[in-house]
C-alpha atoms as a PDB file:
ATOM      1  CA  UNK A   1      95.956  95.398 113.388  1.00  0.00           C
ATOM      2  CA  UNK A   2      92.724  97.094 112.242  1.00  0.00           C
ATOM      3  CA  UNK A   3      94.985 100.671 112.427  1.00  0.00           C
ATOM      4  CA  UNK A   4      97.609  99.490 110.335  1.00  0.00           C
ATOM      5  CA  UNK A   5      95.792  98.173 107.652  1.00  0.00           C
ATOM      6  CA  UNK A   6      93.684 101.271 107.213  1.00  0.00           C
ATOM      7  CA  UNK A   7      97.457 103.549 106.910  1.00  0.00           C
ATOM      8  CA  UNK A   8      98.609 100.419 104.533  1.00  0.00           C
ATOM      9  CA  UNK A   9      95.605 101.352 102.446  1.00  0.00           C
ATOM     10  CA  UNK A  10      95.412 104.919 102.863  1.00  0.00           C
ATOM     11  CA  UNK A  11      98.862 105.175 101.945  1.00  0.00           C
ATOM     12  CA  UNK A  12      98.638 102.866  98.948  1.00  0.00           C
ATOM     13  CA  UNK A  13      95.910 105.523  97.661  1.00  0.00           C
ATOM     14  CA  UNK A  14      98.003 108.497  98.657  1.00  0.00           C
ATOM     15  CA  UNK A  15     100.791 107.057  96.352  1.00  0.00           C
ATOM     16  CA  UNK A  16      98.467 105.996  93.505  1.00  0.00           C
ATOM     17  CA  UNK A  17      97.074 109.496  93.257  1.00  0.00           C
ATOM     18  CA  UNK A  18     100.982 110.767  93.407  1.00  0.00           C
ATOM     19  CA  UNK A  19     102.004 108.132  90.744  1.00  0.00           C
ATOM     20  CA  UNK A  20      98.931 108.958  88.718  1.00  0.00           C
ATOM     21  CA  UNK A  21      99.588 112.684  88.941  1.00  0.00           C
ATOM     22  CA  UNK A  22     103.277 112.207  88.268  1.00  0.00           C
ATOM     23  CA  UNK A  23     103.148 110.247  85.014  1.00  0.00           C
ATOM     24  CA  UNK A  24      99.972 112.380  83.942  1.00  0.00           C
ATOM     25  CA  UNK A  25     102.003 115.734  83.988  1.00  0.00           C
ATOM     26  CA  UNK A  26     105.270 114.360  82.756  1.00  0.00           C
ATOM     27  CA  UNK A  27     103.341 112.875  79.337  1.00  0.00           C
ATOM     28  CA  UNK A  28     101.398 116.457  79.059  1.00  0.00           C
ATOM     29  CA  UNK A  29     104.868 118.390  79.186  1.00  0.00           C
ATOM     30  CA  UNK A  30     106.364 115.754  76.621  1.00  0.00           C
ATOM     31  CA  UNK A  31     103.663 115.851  74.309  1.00  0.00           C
ATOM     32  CA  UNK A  32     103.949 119.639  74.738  1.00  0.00           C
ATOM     33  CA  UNK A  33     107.656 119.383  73.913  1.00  0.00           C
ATOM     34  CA  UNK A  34     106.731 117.077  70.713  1.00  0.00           C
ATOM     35  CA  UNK A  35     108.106 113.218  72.668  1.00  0.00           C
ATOM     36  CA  UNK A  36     106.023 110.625  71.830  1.00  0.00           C
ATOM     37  CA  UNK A  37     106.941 108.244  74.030  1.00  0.00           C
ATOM     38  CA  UNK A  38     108.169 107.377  77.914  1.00  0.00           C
ATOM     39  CA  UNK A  39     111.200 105.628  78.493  1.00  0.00           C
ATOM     40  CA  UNK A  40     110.584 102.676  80.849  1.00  0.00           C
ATOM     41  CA  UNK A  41     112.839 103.250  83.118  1.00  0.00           C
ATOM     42  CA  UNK A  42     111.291 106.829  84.150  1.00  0.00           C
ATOM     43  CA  UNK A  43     108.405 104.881  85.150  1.00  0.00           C
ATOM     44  CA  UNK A  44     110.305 103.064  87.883  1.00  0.00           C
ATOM     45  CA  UNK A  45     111.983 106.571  88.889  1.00  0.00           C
ATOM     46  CA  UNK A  46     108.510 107.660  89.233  1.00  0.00           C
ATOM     47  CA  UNK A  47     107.187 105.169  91.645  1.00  0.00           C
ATOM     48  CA  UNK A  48     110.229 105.629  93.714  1.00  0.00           C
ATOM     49  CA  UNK A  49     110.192 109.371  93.553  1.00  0.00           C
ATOM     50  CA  UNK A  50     106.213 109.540  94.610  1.00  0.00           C
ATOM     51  CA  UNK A  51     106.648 106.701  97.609  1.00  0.00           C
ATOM     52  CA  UNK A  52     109.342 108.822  99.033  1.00  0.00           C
ATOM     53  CA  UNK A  53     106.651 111.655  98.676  1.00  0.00           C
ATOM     54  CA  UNK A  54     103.921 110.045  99.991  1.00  0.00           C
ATOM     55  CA  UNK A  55     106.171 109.057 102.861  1.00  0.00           C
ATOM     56  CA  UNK A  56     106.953 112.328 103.728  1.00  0.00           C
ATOM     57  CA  UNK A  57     103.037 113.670 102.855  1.00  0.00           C
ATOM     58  CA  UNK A  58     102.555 110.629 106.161  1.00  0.00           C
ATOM     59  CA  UNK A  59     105.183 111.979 108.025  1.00  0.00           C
ATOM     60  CA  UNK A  60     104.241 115.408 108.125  1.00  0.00           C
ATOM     61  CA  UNK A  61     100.305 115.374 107.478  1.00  0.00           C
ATOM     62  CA  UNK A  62      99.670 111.579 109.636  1.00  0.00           C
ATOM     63  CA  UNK A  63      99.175 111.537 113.049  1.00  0.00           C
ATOM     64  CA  UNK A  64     102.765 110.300 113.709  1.00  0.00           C
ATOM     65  CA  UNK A  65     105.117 113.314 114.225  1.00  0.00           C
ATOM     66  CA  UNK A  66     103.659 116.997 113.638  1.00  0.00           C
ATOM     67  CA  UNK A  67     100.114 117.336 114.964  1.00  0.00           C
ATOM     68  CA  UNK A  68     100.644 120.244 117.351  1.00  0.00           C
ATOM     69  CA  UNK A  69     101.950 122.244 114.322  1.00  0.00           C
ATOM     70  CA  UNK A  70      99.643 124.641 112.499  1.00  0.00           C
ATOM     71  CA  UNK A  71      98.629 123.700 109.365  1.00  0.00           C
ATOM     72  CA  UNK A  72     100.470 126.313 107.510  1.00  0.00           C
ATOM     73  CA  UNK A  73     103.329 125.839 108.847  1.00  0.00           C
ATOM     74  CA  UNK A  74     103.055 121.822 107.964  1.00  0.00           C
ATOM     75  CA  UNK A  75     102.295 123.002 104.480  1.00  0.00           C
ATOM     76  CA  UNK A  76     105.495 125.186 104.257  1.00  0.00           C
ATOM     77  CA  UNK A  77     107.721 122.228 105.936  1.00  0.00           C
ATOM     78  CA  UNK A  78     106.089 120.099 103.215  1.00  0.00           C
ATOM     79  CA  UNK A  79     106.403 122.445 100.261  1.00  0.00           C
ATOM     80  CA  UNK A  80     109.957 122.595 101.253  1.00  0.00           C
ATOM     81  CA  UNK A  81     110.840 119.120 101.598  1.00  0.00           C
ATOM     82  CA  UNK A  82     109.145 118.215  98.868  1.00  0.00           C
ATOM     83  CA  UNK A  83     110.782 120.742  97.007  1.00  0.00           C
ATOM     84  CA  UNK A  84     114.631 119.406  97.913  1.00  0.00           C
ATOM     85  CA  UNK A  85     113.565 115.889  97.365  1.00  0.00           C
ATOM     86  CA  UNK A  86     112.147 116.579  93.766  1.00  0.00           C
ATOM     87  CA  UNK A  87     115.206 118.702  92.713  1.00  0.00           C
ATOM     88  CA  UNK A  88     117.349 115.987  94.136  1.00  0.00           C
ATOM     89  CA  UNK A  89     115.551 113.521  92.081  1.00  0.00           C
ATOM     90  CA  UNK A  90     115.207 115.570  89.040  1.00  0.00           C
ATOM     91  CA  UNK A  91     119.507 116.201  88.957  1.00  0.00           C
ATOM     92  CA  UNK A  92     119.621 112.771  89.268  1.00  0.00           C
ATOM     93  CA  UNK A  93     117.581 111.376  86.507  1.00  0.00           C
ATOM     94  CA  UNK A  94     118.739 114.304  84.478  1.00  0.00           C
ATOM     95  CA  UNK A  95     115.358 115.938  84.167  1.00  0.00           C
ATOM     96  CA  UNK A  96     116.872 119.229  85.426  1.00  0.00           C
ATOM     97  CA  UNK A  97     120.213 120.155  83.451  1.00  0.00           C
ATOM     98  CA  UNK A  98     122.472 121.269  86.698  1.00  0.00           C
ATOM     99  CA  UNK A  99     124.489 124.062  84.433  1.00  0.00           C
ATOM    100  CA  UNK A 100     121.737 126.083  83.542  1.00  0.00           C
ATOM    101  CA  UNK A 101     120.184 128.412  85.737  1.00  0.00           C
ATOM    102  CA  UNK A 102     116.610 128.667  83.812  1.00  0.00           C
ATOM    103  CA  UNK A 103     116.130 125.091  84.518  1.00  0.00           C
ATOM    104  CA  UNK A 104     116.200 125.538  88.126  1.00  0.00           C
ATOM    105  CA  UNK A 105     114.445 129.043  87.735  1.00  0.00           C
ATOM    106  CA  UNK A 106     111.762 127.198  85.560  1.00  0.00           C
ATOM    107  CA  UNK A 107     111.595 124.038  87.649  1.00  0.00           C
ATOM    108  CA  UNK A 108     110.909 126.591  90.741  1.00  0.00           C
ATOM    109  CA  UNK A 109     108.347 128.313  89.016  1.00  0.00           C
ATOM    110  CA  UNK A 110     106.743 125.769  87.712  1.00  0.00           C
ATOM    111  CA  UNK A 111     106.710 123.633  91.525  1.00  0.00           C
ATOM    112  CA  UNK A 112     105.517 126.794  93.071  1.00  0.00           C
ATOM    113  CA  UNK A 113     102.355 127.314  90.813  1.00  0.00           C
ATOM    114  CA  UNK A 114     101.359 123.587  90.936  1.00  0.00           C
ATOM    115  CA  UNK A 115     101.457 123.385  94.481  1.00  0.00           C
ATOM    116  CA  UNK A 116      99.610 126.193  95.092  1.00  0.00           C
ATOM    117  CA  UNK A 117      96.999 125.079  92.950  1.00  0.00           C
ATOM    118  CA  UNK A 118      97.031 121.956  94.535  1.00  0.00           C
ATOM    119  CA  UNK A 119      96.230 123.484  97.769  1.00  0.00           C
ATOM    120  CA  UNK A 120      93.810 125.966  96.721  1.00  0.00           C
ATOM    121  CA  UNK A 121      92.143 122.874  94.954  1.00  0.00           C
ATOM    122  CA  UNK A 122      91.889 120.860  97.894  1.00  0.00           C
ATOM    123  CA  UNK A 123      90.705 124.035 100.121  1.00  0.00           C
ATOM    124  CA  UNK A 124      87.844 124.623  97.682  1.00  0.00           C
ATOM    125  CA  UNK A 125      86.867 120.992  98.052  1.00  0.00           C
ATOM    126  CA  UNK A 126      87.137 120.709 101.866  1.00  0.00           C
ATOM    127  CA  UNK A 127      85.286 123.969 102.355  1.00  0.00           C
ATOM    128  CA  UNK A 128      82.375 122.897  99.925  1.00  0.00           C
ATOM    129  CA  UNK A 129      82.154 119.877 101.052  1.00  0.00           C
ATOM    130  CA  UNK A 130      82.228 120.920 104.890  1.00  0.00           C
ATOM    131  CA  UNK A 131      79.361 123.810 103.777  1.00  0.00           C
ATOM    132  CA  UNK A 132      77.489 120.887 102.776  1.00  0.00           C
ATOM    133  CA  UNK A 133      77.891 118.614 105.423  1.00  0.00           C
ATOM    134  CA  UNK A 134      76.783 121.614 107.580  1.00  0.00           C
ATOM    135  CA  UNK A 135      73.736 121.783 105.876  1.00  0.00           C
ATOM    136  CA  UNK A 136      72.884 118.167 105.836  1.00  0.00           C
ATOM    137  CA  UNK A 137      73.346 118.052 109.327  1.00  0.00           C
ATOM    138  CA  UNK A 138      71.516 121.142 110.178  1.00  0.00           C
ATOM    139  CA  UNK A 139      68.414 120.060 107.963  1.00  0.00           C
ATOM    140  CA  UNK A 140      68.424 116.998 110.501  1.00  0.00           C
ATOM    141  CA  UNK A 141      68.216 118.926 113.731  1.00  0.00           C
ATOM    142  CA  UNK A 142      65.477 120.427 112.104  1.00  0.00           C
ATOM    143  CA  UNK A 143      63.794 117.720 111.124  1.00  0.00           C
ATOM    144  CA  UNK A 144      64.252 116.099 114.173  1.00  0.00           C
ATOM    145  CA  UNK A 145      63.048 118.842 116.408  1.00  0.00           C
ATOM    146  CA  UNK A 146      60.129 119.175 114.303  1.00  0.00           C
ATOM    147  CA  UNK A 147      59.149 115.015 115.074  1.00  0.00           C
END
């Protein structure tokens, strides 16, 4: 019981963070495009669009399905399904106009950087983080072989 409450919560912060990401970029493009406002319903497309993510961020990154995998090759899987399920959703909701090409060109582009940043972000973080663990941890041994 203990287990399933901690992925019920872990996945409700997943999803905020998604959600929260999700209606963050979509007013900074608008406002860059001159909108002033959000229709209500792309809220509700939002929430649905970043639980289906988050799903698949569990699915793939959780320690259900794919933990023998590398961890590059999760990322790729993950880039790529991520990729079809937000181009799926954006044809739907007619964010992405299907008879141009430049909107898929630019939509690609535009995933592609973002993503990467993402990652790079959250490599920079882990790896400072873990350097700093590492020296918490080896300022203890010393300490404690010194007592």
């Amino acid at each position: 019981m203990k287990k399933q409450m901690e992925s019920i919560v872990q996945f409700k912060f997943v999803w905020g963070l998604m959600f929260a990401a999700a209606i963050m970029l979509y007013t900074t493009i608008n406002m860059i495009l001159g909108k002033t406002s959000m229709e209500y319903i792309v809220v509700w497309q939002f929430a649905i669009v970043t639980i289906v993510l988050t799903f698949i961020y569990y699915l793939i990154f959780g320690e259900f399905i794919l933990k023998t995998i590398s961890t590059r090759l999760r990322l790729f899987i993950h880039f790529c399904v991520s990729y079809l399920v937000l181009l799926i959703s954006g044809l739907a909701t007619n964010l992405i106009d299907a008879s141009k090409l430049y909107h898929y060109i630019t939509f690609t582009i535009g995933y592609t950087a973002f993503y990467l940043l993402a990652i790079f972000s959250f490599y920079v973080y882990y790896k400072v983080t873990g350097e700093e663990l590492n020296k918490r941890l080896e300022l203890y041994k010393q300490k404690k072989n010194t007592d």
